[in-house]
PDB file of N, CA and C in Angstrom:
ATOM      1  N   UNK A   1     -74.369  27.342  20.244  1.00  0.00           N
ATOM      2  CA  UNK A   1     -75.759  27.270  19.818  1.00  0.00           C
ATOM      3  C   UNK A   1     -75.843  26.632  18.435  1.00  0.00           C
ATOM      4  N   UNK A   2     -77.167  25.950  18.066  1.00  0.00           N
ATOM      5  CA  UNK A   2     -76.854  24.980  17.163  1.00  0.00           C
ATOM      6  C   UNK A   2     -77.559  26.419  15.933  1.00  0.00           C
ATOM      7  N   UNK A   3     -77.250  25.882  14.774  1.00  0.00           N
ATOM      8  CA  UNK A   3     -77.656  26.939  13.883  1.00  0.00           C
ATOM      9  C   UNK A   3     -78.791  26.067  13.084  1.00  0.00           C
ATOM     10  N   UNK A   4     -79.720  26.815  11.781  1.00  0.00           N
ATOM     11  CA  UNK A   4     -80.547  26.365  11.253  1.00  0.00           C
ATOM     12  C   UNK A   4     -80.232  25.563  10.308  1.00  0.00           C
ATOM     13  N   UNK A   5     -79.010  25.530   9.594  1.00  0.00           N
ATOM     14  CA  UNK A   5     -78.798  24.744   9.001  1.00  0.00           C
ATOM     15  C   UNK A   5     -78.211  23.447   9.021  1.00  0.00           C
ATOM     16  N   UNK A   6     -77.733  23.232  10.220  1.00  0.00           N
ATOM     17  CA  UNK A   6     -77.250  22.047  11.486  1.00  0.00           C
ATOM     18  C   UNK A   6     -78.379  21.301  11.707  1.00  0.00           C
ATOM     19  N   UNK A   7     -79.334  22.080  12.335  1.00  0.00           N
ATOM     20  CA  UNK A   7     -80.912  21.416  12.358  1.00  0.00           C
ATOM     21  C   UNK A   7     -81.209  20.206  11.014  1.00  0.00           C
ATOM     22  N   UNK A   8     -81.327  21.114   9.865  1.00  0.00           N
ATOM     23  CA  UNK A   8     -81.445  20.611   8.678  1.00  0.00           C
ATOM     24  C   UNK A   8     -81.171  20.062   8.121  1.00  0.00           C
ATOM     25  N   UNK A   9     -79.553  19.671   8.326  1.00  0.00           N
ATOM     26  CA  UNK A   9     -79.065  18.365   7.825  1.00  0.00           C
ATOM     27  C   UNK A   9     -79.136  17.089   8.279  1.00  0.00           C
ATOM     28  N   UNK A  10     -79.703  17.514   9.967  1.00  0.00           N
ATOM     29  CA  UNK A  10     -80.021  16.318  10.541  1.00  0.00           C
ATOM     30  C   UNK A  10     -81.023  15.829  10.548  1.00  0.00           C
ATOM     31  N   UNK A  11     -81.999  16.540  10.384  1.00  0.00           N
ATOM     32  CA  UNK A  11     -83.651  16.138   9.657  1.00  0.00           C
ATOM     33  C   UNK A  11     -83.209  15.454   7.773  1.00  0.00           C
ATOM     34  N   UNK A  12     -82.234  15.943   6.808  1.00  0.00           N
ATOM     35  CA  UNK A  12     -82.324  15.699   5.782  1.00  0.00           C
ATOM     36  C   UNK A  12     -81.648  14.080   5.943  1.00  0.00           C
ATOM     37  N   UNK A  13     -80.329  14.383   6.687  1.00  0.00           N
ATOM     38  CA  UNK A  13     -79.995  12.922   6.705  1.00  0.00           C
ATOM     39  C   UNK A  13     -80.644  11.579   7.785  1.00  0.00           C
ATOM     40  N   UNK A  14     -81.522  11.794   8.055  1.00  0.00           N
ATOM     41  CA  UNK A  14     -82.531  10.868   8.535  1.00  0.00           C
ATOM     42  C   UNK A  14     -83.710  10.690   8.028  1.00  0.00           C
ATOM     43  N   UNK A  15     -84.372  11.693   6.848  1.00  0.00           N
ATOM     44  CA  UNK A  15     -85.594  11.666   5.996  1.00  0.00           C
ATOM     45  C   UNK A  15     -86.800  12.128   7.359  1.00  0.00           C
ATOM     46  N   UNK A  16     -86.478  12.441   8.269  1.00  0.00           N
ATOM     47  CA  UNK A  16     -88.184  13.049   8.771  1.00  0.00           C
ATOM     48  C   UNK A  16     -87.676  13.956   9.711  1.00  0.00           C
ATOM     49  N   UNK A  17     -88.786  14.201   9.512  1.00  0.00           N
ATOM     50  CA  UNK A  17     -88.941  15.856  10.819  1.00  0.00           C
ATOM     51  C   UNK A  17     -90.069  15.554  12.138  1.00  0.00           C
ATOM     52  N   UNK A  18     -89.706  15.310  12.845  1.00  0.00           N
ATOM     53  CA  UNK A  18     -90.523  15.097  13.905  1.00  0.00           C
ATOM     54  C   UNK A  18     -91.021  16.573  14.045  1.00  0.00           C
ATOM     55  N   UNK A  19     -92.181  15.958  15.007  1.00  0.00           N
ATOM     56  CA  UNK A  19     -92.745  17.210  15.953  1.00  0.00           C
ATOM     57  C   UNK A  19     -91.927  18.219  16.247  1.00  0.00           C
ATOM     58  N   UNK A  20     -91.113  17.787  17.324  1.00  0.00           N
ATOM     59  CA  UNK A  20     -90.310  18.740  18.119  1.00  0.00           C
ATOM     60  C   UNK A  20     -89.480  19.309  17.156  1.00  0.00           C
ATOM     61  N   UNK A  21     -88.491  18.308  16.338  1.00  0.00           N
ATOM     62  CA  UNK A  21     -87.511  19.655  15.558  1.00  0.00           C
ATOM     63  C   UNK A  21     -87.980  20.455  14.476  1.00  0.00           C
ATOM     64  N   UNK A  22     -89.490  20.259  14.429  1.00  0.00           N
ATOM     65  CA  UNK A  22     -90.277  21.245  13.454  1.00  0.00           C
ATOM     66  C   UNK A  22     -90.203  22.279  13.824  1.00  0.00           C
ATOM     67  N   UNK A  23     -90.919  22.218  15.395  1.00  0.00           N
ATOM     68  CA  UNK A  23     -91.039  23.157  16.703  1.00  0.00           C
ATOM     69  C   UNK A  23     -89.950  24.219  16.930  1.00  0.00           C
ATOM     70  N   UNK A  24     -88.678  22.992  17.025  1.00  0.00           N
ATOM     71  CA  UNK A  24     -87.196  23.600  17.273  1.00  0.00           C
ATOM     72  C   UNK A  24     -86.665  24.768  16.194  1.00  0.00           C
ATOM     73  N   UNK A  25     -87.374  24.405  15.114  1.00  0.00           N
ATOM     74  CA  UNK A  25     -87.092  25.205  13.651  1.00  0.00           C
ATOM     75  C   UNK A  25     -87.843  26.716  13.661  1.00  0.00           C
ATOM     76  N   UNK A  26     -89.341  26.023  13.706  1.00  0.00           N
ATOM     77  CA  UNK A  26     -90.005  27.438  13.701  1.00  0.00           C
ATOM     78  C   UNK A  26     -89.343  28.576  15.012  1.00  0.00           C
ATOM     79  N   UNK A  27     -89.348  27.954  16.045  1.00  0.00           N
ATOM     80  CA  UNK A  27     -88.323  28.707  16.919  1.00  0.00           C
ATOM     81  C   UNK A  27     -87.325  29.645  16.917  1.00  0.00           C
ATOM     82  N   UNK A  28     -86.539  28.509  16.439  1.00  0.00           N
ATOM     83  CA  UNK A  28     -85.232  29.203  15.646  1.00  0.00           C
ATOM     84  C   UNK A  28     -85.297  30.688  14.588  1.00  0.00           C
ATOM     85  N   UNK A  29     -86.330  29.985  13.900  1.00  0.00           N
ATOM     86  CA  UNK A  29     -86.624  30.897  12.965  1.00  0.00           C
ATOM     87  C   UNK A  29     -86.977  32.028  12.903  1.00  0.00           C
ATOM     88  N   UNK A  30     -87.550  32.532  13.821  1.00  0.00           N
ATOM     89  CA  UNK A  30     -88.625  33.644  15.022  1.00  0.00           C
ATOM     90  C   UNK A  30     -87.458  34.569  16.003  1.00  0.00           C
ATOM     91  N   UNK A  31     -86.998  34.004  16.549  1.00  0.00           N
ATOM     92  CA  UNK A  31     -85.807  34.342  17.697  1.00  0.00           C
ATOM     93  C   UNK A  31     -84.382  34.546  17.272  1.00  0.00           C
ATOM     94  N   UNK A  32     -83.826  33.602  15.820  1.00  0.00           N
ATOM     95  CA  UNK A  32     -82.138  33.499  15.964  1.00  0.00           C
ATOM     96  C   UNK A  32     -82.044  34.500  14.721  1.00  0.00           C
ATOM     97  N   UNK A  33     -80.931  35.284  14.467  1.00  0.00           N
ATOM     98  CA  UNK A  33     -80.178  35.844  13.476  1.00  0.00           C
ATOM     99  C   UNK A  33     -79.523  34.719  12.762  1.00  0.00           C
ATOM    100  N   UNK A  34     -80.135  34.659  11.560  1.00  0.00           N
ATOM    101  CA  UNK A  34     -79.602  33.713  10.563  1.00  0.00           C
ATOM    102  C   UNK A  34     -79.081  34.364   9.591  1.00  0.00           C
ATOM    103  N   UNK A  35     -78.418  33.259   8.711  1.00  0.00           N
ATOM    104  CA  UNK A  35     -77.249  33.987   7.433  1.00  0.00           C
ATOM    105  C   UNK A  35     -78.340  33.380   6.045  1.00  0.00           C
ATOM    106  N   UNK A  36     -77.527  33.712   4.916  1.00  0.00           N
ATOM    107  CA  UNK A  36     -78.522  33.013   3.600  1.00  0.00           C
ATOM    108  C   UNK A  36     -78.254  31.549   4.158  1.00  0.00           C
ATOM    109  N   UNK A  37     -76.920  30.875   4.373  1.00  0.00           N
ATOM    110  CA  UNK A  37     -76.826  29.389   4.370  1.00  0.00           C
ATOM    111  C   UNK A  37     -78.095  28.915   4.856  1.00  0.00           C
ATOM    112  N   UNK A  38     -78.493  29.890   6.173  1.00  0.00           N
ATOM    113  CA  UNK A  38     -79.822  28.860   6.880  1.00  0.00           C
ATOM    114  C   UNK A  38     -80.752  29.019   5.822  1.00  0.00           C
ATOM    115  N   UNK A  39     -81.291  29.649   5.444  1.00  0.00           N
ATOM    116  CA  UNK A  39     -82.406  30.180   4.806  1.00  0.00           C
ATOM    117  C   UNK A  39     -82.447  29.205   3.221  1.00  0.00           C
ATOM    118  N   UNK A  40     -81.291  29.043   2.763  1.00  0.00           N
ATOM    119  CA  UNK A  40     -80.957  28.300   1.817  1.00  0.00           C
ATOM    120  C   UNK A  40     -81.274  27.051   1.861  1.00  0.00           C
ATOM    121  N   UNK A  41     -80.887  26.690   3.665  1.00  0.00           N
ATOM    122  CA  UNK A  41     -81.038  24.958   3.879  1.00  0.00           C
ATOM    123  C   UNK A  41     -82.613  24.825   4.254  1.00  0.00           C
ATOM    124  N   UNK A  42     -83.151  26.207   4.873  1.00  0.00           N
ATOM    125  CA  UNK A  42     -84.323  25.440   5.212  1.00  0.00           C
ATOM    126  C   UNK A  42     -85.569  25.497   4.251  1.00  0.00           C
ATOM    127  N   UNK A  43     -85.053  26.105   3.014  1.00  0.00           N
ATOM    128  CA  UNK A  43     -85.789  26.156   1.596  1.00  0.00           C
ATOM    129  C   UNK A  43     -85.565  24.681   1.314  1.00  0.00           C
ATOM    130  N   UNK A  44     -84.242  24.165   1.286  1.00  0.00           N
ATOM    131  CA  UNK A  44     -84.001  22.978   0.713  1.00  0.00           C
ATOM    132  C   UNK A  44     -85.111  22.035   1.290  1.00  0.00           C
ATOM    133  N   UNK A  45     -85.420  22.273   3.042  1.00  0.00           N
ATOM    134  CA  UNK A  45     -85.774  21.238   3.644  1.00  0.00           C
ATOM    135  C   UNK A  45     -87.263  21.296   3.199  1.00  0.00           C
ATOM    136  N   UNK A  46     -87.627  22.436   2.599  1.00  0.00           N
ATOM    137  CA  UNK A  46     -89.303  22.466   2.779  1.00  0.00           C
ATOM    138  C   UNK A  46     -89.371  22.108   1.297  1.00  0.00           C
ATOM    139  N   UNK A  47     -88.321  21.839   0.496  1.00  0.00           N
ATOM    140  CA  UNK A  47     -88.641  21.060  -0.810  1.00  0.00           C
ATOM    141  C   UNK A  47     -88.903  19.827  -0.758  1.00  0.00           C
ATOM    142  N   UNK A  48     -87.551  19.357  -0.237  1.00  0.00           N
ATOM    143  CA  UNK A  48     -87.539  17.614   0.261  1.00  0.00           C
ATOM    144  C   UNK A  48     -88.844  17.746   1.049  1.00  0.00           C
ATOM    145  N   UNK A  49     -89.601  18.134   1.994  1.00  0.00           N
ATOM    146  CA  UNK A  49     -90.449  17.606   1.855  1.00  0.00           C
ATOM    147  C   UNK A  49     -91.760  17.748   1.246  1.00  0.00           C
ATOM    148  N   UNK A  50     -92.358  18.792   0.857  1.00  0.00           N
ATOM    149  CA  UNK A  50     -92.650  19.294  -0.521  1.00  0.00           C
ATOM    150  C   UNK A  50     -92.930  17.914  -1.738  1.00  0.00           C
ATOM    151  N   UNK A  51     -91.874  17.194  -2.073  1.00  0.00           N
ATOM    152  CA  UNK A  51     -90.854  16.053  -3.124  1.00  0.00           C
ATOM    153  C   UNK A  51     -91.627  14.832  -2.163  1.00  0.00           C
ATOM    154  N   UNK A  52     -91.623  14.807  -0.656  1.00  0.00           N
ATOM    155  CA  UNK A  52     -91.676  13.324  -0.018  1.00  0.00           C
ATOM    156  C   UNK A  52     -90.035  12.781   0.471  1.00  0.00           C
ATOM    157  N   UNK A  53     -89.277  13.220   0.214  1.00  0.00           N
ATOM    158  CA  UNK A  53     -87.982  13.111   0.379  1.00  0.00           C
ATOM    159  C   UNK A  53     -87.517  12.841   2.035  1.00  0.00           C
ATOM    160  N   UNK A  54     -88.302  14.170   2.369  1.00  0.00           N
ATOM    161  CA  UNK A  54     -88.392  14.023   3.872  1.00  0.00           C
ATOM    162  C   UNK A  54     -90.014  13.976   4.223  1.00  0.00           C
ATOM    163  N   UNK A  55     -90.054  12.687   5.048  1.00  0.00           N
ATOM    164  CA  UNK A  55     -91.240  13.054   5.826  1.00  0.00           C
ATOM    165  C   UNK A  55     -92.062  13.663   6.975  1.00  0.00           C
ATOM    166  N   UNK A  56     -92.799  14.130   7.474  1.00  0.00           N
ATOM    167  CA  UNK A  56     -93.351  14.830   8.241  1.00  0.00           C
ATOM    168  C   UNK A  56     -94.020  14.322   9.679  1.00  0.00           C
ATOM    169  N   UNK A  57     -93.411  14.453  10.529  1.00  0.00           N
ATOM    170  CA  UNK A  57     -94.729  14.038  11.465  1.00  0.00           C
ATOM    171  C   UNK A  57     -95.615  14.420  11.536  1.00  0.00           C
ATOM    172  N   UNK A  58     -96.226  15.818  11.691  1.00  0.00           N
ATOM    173  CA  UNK A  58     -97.508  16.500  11.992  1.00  0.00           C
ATOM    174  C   UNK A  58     -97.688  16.445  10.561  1.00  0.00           C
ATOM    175  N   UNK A  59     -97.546  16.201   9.184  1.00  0.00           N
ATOM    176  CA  UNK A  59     -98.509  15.609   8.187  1.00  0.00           C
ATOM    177  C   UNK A  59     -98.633  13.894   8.371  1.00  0.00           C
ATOM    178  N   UNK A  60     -98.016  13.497   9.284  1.00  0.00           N
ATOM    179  CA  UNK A  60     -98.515  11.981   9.339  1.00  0.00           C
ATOM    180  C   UNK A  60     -99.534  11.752  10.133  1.00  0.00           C
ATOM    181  N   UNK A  61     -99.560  12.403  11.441  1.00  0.00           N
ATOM    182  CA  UNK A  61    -100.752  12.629  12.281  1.00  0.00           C
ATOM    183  C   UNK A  61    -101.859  13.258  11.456  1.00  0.00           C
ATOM    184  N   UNK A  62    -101.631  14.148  10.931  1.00  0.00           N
ATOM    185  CA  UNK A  62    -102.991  14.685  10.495  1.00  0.00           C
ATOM    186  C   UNK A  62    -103.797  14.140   9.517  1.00  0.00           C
ATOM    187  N   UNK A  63    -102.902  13.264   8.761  1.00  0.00           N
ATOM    188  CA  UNK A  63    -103.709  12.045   7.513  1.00  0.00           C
ATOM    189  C   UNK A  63    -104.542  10.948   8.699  1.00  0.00           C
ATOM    190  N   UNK A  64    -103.619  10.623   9.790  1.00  0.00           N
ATOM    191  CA  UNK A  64    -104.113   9.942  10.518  1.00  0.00           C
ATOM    192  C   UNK A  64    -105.820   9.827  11.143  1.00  0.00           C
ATOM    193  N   UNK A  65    -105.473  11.299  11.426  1.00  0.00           N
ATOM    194  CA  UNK A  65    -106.650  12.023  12.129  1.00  0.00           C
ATOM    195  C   UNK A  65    -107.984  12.219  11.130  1.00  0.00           C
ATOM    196  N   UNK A  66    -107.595  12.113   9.748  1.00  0.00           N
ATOM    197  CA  UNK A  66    -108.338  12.480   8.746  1.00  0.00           C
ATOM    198  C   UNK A  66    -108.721  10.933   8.687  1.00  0.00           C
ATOM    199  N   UNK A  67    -108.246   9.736   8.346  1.00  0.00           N
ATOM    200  CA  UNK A  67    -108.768   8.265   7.921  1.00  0.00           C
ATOM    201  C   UNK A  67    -109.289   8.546   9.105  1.00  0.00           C
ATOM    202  N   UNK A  68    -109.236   8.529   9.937  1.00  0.00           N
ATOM    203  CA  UNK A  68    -110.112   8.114  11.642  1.00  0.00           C
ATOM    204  C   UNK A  68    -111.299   8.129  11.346  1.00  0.00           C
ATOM    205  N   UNK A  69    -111.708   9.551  10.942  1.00  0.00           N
ATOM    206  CA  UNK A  69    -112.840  10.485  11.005  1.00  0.00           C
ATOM    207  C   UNK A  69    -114.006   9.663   9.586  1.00  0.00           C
ATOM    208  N   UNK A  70    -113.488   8.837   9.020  1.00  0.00           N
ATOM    209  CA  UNK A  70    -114.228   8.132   8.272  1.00  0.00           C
ATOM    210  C   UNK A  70    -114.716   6.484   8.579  1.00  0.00           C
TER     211      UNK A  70
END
């Protein structure tokens, strides 16, 4: 089973978080017994993107959805 911080490095070393492994995360997060490492990495991840470091899909859609509407 993949762990949370496995997730995270593969979202960090590609710069975005899609939909799904957002999905896959909150999941994880809800259901798996995690250690500090995860919890550590997925602080890291919500900095980077937090920073712009990593980007977001569901904040790219939703800017989207927001210019539309004007």
């Amino acid at each position: 089973m993949t762990c949370i911080r496995d997730v995270v490095q593969e979202v960090m070393s590609t710069g975005y978080l899609s939909l799904h492994t957002e999905n896959k995360l909150r999941q994880m997060l809800q259901t798996t017994h995690y250690g500090t490492d995860d919890i550590n990495a997925f602080a890291n991840l919500q900095l980077a993107a937090m920073s712009g470091k990593v980007k977001q899909e569901s904040r790219e859609l939703y800017q989207l959805a927001i210019m539309q509407q004007f």
